[in-house]
C-alpha atoms as a PDB file:
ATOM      1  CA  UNK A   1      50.127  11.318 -39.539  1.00  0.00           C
ATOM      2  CA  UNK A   2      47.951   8.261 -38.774  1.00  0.00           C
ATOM      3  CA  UNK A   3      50.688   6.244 -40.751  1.00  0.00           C
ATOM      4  CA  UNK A   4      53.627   7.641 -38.329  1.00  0.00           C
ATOM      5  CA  UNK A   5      51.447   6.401 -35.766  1.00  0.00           C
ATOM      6  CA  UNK A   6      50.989   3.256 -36.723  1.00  0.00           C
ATOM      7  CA  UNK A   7      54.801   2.561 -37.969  1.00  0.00           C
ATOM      8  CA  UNK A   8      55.849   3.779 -34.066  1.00  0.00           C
ATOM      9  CA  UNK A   9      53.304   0.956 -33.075  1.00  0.00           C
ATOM     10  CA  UNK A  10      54.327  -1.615 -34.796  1.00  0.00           C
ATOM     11  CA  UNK A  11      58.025  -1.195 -33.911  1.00  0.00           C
ATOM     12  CA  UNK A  12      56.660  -0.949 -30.242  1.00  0.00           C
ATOM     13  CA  UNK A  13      54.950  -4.168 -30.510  1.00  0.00           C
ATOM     14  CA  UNK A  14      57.972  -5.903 -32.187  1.00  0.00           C
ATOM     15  CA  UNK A  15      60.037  -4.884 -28.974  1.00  0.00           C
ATOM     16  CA  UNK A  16      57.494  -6.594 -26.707  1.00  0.00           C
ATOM     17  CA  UNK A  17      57.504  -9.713 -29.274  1.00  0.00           C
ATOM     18  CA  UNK A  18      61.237  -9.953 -29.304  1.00  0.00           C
ATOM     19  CA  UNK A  19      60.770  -9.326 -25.637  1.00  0.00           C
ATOM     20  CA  UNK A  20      58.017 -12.040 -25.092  1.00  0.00           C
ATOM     21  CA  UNK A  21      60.346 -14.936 -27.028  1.00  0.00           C
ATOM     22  CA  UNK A  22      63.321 -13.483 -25.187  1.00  0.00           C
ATOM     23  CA  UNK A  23      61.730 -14.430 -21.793  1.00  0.00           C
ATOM     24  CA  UNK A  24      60.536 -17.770 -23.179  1.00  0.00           C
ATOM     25  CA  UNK A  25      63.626 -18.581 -24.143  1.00  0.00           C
ATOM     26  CA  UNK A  26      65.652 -17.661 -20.969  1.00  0.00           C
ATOM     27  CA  UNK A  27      62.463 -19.359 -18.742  1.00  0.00           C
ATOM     28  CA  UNK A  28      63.039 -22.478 -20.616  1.00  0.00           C
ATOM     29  CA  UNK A  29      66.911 -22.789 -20.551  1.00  0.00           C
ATOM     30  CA  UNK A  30      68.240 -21.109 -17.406  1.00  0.00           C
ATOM     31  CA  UNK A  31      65.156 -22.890 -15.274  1.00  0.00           C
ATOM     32  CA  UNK A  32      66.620 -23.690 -11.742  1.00  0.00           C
ATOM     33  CA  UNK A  33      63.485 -25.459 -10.737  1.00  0.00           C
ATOM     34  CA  UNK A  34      62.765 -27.998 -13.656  1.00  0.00           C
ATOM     35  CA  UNK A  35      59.164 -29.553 -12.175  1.00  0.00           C
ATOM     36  CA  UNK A  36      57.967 -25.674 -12.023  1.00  0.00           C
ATOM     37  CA  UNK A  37      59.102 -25.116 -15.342  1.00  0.00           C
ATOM     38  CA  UNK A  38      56.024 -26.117 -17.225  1.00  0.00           C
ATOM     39  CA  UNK A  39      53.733 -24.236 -14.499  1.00  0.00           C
ATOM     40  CA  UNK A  40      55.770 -20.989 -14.935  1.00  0.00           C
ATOM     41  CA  UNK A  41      55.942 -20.951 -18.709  1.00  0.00           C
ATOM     42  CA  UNK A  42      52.280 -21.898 -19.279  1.00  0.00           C
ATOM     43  CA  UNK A  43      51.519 -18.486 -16.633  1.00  0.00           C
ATOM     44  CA  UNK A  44      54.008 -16.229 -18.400  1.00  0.00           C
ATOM     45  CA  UNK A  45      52.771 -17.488 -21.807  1.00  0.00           C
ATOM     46  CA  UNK A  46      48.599 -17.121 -21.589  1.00  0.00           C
ATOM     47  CA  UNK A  47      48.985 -13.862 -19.779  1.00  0.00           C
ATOM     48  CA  UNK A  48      51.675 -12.030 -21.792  1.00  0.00           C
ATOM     49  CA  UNK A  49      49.723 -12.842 -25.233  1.00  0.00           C
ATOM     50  CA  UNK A  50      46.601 -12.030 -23.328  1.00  0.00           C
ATOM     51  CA  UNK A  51      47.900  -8.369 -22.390  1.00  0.00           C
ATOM     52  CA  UNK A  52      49.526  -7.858 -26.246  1.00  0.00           C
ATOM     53  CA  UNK A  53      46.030  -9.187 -27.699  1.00  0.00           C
ATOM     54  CA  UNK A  54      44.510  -6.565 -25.749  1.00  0.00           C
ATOM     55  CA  UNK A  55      46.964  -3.731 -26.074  1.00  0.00           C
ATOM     56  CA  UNK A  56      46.726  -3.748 -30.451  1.00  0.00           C
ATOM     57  CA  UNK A  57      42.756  -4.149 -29.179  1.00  0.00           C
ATOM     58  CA  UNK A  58      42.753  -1.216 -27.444  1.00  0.00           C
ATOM     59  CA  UNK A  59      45.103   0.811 -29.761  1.00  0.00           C
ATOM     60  CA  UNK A  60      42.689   0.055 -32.670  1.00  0.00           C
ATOM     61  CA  UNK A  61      39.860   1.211 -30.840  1.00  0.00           C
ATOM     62  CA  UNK A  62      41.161   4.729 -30.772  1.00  0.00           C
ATOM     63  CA  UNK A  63      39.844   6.978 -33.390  1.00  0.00           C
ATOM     64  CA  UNK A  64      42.971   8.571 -34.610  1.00  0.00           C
ATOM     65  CA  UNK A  65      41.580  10.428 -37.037  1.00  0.00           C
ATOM     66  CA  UNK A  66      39.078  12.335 -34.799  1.00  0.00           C
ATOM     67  CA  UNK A  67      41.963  12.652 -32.171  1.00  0.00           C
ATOM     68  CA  UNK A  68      44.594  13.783 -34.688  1.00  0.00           C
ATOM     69  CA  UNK A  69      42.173  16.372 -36.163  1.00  0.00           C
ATOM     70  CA  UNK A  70      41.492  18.127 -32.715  1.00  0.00           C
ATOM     71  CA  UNK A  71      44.833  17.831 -31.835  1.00  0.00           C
ATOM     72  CA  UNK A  72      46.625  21.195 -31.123  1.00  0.00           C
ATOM     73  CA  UNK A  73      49.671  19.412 -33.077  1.00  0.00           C
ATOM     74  CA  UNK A  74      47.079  18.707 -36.379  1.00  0.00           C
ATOM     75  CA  UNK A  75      49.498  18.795 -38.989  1.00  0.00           C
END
């Protein structure tokens, strides 16, 4: 079960990569205003990977196993 749960993880956090580069992209080649550019992408950047980073922190600071066992779903 803990496997399942990491597998739907991982494909969640692949969205939000493909997500994160999608943005990127998009910020850097549909800019309107060119001098904030730089300014915009440096914000988006440092807080987006600092909210991932602590997302798989926080996932991996669950105790699955514990949860999972006193789960009323325990397999």
């Amino acid at each position: 079960m803990i496997y399942i749960i990491l597998s739907l993880y991982a494909v969640i956090l692949l969205g939000f990569v493909l997500t994160y580069f999608f943005v990127i992209y998009h910020l850097i080649k549909y800019s309107i205003n060119k001098s904030l550019n730089a300014i915009m992408l440096a914000v988006f950047i440092i807080i987006s990977t600092l909210l991932i980073f602590s997302n798989v922190l926080l996932f991996f600071s669950v105790d699955w196993k514990e949860l999972l066992e006193n789960s009323p779903l325990s397999f």
